[in-house]
C-alpha atoms as a PDB file:
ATOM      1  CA  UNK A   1     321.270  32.815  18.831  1.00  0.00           C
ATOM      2  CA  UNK A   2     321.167  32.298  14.863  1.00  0.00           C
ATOM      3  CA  UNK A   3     318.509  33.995  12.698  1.00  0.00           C
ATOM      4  CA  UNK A   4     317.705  30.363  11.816  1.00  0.00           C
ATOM      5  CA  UNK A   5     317.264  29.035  15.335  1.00  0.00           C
ATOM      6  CA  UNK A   6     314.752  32.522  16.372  1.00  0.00           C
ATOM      7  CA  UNK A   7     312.490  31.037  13.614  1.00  0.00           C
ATOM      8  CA  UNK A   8     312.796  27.322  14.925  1.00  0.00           C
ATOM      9  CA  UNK A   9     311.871  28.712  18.539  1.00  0.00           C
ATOM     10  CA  UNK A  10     309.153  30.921  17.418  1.00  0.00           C
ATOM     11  CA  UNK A  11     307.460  28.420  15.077  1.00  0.00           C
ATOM     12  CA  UNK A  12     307.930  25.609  17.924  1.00  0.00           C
ATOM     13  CA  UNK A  13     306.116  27.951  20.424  1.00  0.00           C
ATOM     14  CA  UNK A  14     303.283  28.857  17.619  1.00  0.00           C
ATOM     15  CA  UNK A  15     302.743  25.517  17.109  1.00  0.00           C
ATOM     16  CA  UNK A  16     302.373  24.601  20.865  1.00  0.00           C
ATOM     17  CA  UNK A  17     299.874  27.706  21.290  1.00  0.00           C
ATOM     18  CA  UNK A  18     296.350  27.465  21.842  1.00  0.00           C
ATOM     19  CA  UNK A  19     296.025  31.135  22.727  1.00  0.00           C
ATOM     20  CA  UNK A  20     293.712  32.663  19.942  1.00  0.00           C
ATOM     21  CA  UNK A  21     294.763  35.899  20.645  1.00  0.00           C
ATOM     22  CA  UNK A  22     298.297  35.705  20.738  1.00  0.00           C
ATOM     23  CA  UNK A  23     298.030  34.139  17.248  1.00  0.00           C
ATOM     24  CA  UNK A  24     296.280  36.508  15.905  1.00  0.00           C
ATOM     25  CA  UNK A  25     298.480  38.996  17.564  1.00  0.00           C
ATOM     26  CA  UNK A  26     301.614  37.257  15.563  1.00  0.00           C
ATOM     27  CA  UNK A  27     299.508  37.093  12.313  1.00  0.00           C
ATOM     28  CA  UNK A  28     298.912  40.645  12.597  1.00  0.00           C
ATOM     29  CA  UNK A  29     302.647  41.919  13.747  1.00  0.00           C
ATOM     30  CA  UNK A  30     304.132  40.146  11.135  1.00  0.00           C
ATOM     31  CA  UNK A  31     301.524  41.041   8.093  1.00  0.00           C
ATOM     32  CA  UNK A  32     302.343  44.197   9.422  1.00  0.00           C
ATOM     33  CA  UNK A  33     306.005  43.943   9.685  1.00  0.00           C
ATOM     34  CA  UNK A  34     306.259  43.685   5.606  1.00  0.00           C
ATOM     35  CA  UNK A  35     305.885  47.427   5.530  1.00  0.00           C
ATOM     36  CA  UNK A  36     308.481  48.897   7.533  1.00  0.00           C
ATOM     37  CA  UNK A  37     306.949  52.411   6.882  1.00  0.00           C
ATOM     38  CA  UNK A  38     303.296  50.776   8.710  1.00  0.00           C
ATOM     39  CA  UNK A  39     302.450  51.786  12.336  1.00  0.00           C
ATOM     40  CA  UNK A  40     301.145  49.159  14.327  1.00  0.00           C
ATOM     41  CA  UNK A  41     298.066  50.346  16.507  1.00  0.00           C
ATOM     42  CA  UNK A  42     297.156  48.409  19.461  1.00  0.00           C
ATOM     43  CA  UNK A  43     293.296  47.154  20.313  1.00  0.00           C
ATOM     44  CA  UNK A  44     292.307  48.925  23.223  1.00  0.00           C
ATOM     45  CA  UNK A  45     292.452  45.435  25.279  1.00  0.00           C
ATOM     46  CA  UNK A  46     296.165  44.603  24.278  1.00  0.00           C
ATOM     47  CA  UNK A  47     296.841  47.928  25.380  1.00  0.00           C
ATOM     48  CA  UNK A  48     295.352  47.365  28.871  1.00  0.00           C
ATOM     49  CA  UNK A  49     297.742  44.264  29.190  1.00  0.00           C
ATOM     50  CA  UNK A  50     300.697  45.536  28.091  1.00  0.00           C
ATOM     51  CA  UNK A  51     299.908  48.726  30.756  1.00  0.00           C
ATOM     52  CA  UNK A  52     299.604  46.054  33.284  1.00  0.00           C
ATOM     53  CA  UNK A  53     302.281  44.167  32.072  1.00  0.00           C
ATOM     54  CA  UNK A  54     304.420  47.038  32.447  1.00  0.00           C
ATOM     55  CA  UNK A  55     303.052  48.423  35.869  1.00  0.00           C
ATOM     56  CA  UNK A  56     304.211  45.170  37.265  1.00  0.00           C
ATOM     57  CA  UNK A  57     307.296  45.174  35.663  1.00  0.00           C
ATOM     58  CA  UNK A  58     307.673  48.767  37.402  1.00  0.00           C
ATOM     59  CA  UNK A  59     306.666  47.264  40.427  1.00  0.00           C
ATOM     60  CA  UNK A  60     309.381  44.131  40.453  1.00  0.00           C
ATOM     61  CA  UNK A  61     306.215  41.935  39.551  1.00  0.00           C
ATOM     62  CA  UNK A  62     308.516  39.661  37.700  1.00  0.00           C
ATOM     63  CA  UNK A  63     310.058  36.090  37.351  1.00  0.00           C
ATOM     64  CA  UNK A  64     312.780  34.590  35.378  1.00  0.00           C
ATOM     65  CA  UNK A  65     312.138  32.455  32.509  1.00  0.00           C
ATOM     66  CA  UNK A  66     313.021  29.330  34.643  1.00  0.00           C
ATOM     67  CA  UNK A  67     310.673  29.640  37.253  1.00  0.00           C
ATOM     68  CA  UNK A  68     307.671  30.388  34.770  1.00  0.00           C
ATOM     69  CA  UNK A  69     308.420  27.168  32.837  1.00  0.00           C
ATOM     70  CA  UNK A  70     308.431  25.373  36.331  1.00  0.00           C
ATOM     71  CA  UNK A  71     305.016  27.027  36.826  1.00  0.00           C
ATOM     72  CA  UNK A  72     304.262  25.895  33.265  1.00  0.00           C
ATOM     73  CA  UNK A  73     305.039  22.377  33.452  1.00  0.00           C
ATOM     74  CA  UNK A  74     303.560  21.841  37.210  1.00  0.00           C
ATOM     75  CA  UNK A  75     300.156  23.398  35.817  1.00  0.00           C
ATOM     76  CA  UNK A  76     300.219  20.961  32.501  1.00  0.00           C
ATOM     77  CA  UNK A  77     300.734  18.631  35.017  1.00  0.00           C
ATOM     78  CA  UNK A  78     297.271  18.884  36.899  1.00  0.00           C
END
């Protein structure tokens, strides 16, 4: 995938969002991002869900990208 396509996914998928926090999140990673020599530090609740996130990863707690946009559209759906 093209640098220029990245940006047209990520920008489609920001503009779809209604998650607060993962727009902020975004906002924040990229402000950040400008400095390459900048540390990002994680809130203590993004930590917890990344640990989680990557306990079930460890665990085989995962599904493909298909199946979670099937989940997706079938709960837009309702």
């Amino acid at each position: 995938m093209t640098s220029i396509e990245l940006k047209e996914k990520v920008i489609s998928q920001i503009h779809i969002t209604e998650d607060n926090d993962a727009l902020e999140f975004i906002l924040e990673f990229l402000t950040q991002n400008e400095d390459r020599n900048s540390t990002y530090t994680f809130s203590d609740d993004l930590r917890k869900r990344l640990d989680i996130s990557v306990e079930q990863s460890n665990n085989g707690e995962l599904i493909s990208e298909e199946e979670e946009r099937k989940l997706t559209e079938e709960w837009l759906e309702k």
